[in-house]
Protein backbone atom coordinates (compact mmCIF):
# COMPACT_ATOMS: atom_id res chain seq x y z
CA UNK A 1 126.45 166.92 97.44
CA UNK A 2 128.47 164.48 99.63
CA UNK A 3 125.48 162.27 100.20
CA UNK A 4 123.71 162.65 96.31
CA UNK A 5 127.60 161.12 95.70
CA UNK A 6 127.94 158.76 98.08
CA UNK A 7 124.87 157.08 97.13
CA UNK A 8 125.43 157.11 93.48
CA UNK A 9 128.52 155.21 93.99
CA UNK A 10 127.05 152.43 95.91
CA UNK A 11 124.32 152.48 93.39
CA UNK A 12 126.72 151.39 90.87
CA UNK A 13 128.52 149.21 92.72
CA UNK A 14 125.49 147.18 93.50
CA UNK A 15 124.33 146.97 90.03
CA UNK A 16 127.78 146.31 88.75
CA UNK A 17 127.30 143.40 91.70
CA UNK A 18 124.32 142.27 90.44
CA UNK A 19 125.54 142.08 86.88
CA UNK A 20 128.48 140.06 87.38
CA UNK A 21 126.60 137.97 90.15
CA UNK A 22 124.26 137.34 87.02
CA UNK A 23 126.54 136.63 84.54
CA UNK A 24 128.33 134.07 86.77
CA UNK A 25 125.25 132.44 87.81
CA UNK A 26 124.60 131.41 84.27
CA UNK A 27 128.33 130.61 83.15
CA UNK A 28 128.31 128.12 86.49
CA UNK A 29 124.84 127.31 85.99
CA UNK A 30 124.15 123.33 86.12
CA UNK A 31 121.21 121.58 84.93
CA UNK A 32 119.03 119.39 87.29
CA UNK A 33 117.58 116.78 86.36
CA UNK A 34 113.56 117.69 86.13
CA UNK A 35 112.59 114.54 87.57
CA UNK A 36 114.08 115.30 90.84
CA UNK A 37 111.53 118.09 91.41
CA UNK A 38 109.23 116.13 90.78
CA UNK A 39 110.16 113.13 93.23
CA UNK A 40 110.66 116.19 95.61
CA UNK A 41 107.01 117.35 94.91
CA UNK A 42 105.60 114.04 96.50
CA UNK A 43 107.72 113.86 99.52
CA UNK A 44 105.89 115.50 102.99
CA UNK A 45 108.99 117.84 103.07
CA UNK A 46 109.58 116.56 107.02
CA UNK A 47 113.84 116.65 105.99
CA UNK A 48 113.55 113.85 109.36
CA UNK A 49 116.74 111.76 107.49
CA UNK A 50 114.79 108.68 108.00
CA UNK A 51 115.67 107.40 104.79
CA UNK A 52 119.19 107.44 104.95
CA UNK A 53 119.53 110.70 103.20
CA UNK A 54 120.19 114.46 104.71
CA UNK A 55 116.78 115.84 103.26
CA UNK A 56 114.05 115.55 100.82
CA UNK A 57 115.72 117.03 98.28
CA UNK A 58 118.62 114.27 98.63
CA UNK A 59 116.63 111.47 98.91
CA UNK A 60 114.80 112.77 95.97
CA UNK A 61 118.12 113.22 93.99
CA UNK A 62 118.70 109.43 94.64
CA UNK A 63 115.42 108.36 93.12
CA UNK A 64 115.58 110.23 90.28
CA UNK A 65 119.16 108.93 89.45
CA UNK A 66 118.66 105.29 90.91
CA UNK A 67 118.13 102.62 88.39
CA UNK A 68 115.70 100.95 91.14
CA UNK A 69 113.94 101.29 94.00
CA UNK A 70 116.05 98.95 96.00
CA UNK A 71 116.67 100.50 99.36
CA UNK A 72 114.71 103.87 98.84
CA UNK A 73 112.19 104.15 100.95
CA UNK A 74 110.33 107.15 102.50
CA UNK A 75 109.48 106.17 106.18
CA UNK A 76 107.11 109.48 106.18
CA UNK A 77 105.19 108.11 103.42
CA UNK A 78 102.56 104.82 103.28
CA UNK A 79 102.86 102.23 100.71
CA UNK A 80 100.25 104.18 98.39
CA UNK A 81 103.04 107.48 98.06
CA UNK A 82 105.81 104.93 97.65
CA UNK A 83 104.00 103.56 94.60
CA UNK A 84 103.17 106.80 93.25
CA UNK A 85 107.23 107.91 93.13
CA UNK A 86 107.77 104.76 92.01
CA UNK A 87 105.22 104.71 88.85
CA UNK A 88 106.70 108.40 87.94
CA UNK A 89 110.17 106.85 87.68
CA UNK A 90 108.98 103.58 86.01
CA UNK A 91 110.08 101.27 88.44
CA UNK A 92 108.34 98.73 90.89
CA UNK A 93 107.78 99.82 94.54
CA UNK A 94 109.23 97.50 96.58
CA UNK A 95 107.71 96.43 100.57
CA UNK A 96 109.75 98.04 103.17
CA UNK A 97 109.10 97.14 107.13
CA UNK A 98 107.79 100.16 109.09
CA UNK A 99 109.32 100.28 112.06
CA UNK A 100 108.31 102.14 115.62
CA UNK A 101 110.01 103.89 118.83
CA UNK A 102 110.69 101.50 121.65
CA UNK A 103 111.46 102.67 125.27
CA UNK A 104 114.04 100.33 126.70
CA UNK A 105 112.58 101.69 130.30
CA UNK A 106 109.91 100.28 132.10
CA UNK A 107 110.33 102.01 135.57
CA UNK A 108 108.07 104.06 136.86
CA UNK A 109 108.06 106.84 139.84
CA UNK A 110 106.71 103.69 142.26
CA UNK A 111 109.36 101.24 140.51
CA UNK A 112 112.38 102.93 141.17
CA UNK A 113 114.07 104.38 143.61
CA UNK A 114 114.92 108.38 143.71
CA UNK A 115 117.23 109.51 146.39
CA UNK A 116 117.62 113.00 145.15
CA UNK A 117 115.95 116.11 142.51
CA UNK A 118 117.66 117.46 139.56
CA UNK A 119 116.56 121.27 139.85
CA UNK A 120 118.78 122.44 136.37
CA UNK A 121 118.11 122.80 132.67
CA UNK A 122 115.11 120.48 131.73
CA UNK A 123 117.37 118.58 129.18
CA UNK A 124 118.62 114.69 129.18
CA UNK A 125 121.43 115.78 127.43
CA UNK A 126 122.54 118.47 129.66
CA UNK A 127 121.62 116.00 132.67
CA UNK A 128 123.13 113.12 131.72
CA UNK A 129 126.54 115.24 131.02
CA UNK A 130 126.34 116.21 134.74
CA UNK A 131 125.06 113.28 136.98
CA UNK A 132 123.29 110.04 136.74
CA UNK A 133 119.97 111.29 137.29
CA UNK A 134 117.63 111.37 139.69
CA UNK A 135 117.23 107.67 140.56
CA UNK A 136 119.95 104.87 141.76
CA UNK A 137 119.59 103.70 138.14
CA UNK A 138 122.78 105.06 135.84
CA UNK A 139 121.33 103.55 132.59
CA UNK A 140 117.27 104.70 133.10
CA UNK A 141 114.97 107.35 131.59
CA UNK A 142 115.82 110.60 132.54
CA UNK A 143 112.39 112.16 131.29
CA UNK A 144 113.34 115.64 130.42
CA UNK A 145 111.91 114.93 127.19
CA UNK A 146 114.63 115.52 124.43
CA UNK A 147 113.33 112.44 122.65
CA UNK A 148 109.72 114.58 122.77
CA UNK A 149 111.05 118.19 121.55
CA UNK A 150 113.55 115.97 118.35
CA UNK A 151 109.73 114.42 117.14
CA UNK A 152 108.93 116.50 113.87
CA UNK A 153 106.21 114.41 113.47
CA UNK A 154 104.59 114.98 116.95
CA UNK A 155 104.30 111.25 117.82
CA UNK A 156 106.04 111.33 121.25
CA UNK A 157 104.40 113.18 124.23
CA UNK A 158 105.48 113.53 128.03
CA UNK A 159 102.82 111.23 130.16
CA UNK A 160 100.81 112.97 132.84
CA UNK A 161 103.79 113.06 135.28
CA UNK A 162 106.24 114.18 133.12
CA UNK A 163 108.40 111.96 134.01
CA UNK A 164 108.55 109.58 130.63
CA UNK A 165 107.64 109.72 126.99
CA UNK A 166 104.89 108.07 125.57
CA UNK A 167 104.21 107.36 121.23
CA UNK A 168 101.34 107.76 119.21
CA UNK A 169 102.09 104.64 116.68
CA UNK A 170 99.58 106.20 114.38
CA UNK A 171 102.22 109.27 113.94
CA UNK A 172 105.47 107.47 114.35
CA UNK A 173 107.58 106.69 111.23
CA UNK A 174 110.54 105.27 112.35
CA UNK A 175 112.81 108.25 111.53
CA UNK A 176 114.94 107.72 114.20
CA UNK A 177 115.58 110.99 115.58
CA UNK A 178 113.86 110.61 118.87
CA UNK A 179 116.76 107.66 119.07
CA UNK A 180 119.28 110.06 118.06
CA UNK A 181 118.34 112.45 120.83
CA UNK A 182 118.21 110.17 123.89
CA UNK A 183 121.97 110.47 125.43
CA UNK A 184 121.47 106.88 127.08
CA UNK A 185 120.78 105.21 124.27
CA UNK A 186 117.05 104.39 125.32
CA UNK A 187 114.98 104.16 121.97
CA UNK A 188 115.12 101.58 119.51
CA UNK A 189 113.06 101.09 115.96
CA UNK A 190 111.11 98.06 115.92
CA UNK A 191 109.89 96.32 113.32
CA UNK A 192 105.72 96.84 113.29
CA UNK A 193 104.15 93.65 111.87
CA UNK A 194 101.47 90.78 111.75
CA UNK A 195 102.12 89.89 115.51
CA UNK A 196 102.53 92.27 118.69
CA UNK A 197 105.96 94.13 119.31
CA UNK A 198 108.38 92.46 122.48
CA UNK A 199 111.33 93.76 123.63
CA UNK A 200 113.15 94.15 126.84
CA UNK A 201 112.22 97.46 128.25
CA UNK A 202 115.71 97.71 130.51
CA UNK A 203 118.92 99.06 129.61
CA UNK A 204 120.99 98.43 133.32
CA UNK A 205 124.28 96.45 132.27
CA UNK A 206 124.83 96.02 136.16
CA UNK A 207 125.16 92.79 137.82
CA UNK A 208 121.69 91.45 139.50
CA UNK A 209 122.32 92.17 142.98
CA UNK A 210 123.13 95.81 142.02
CA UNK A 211 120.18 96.39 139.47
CA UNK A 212 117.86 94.94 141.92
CA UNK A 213 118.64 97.41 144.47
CA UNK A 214 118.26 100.33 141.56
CA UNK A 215 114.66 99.55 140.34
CA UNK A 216 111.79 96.46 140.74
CA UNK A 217 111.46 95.78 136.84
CA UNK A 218 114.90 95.97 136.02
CA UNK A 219 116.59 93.03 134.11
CA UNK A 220 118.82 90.72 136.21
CA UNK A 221 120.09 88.71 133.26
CA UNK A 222 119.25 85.31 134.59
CA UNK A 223 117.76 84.07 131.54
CA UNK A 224 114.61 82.33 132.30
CA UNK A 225 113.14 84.16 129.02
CA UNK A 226 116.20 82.10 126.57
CA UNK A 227 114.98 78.82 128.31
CA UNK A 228 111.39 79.39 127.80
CA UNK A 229 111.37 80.90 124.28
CA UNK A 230 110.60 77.76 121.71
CA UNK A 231 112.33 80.37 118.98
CA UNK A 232 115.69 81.11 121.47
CA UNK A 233 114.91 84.72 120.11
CA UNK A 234 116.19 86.27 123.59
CA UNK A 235 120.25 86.48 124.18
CA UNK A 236 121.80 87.62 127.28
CA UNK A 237 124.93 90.08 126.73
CA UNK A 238 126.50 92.19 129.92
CA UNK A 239 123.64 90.81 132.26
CA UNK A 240 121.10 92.36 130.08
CA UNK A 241 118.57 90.60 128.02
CA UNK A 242 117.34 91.46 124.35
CA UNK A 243 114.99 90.21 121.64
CA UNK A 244 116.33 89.06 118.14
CA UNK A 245 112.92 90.54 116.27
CA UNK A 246 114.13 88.47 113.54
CA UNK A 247 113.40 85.22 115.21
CA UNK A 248 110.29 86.36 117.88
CA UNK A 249 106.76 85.23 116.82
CA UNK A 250 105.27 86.83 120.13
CA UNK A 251 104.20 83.73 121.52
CA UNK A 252 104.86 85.67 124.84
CA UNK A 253 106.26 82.78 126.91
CA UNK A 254 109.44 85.15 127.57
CA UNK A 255 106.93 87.76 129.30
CA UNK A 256 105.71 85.20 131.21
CA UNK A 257 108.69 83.65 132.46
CA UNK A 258 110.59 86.94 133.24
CA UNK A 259 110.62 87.05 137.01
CA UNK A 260 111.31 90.97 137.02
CA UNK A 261 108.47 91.82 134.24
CA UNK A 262 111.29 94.03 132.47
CA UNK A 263 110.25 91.76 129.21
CA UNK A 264 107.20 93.84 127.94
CA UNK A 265 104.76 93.22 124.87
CA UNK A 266 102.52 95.70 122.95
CA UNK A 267 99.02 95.49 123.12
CA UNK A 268 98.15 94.73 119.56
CA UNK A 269 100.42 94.64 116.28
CA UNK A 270 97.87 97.63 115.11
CA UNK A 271 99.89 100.60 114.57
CA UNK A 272 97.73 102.45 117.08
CA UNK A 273 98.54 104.94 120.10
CA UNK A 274 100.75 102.82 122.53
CA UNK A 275 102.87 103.67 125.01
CA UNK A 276 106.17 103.35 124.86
């Protein structure tokens, strides 16, 4: 009788729950708008933040109560589901730049220098907290592939060595979160468009004589590439060099004249695979 008791009690207690669970649910219910559902319906559902926004649902939220689509902009989606989100709110879709991972790395294992092994925890994060890695480099790749494992759209792969990540531009959308992952700062988005991508694949802030000694294709800061570019797109800031994408046209005359080949250039402007 103790147990045909006990669990009649707690058989009215939960639907004396569930009653008042119910009955608050609809005195605190609030309407959404429909529209958002809608918006939401279109989106891939990756919830990568690239647009500014925590999620989907957010970003969908802020379409269906914007009163344009100035400054929303899906980097998961292509022009043609930008337009379609925009033609169920009644506004124009407006042209945003897609924009790609960047390594700012060029060394490889014969480039640089490795005096010792990390044998730990195959994480940058957790390396970088510890040491400065493997080689006499402090601001280099650590290739543990954290950039790799944040990818939720499977663009970034380790390369045959393991040793440093390499993008599929035909997955990439510019989400950022490889970026967000790399503890050294590494990854940048640039801008993917009618010329080839250049950017200065070196991060070492040391003085030349000391970043010579750490790699062969690290910048020195000397700037040969600001005298030779006719569009002074390259600056020079801590002894490290970097391209104002703004201003480049890819004429490649800073490739050229860099003495360290730390300035690289993509292959083509085709979003393609490409290494990073």
């Amino acid at each position: 009788m103790t147990i045909a008791y006990s669990i009649l009690i707690l058989g009215v207690i939960g639907i004396v729950a569930a009653i008042l669970l119910y009955i608050a649910a609809k005195k605190f219910h609030v309407d959404e708008n429909p529209k958002i559902a809608e918006v939401e319906e279109l989106l891939p559902g990756a919830n990568c933040g690239g647009c500014g926004y925590s999620g989907c649902h957010a970003f969908a939220a802020a379409c269906a109560e914007a009163t344009s689509m100035e400054g929303l902009n899906c980097v998961s989606l292509n022009a043609e589901g930008m337009k379609k989100i925009a033609d169920l709110l009644g506004f124009t879709a407006t042209a945003a730049q897609r924009k790609v991972a960047v390594l700012k790395c060029n060394s490889t294992c014969e480039t640089r220098r490795a005096p010792n092994r990390y044998d730990g925890v195959s994480s940058c994060a957790i390396e970088a907290s510890l040491y400065q890695g493997e080689s006499e480099c402090a601001y280099g790749c650590l290739g543990c592939g954290d950039c790799v494992t944040a990818c939720p759209f499977g663009a970034m792969t380790l390369d045959k060595e393991g040793a440093f990540p390499v993008t599929d531009w035909d997955k990439c959308v510019g989400c950022g979160k490889c970026a967000e992952a790399c503890p050294r700062g590494l990854i940048e988005l640039a801008p993917l468009g009618e010329h080839p991508i250049v950017w200065v694949a070196c991060a070492n802030r040391d003085k030349g004589a000391q970043a010579l000694k750490a790699c062969d294709v690290s910048c020195i800061g000397c700037g040969k590439c600001i005298k030779a570019c006719p569009e002074k797109a390259p600056s020079v800031t801590s002894f490290l060099a970097h391209i104002d994408y703004d201003k480049c046209t890819a004429c490649g005359a800073c490739v050229e004249a860099c003495p360290r080949k730390s300035i690289t250039e993509s292959a083509s402007c085709s979003p393609g695979p490409h290494t990073l």
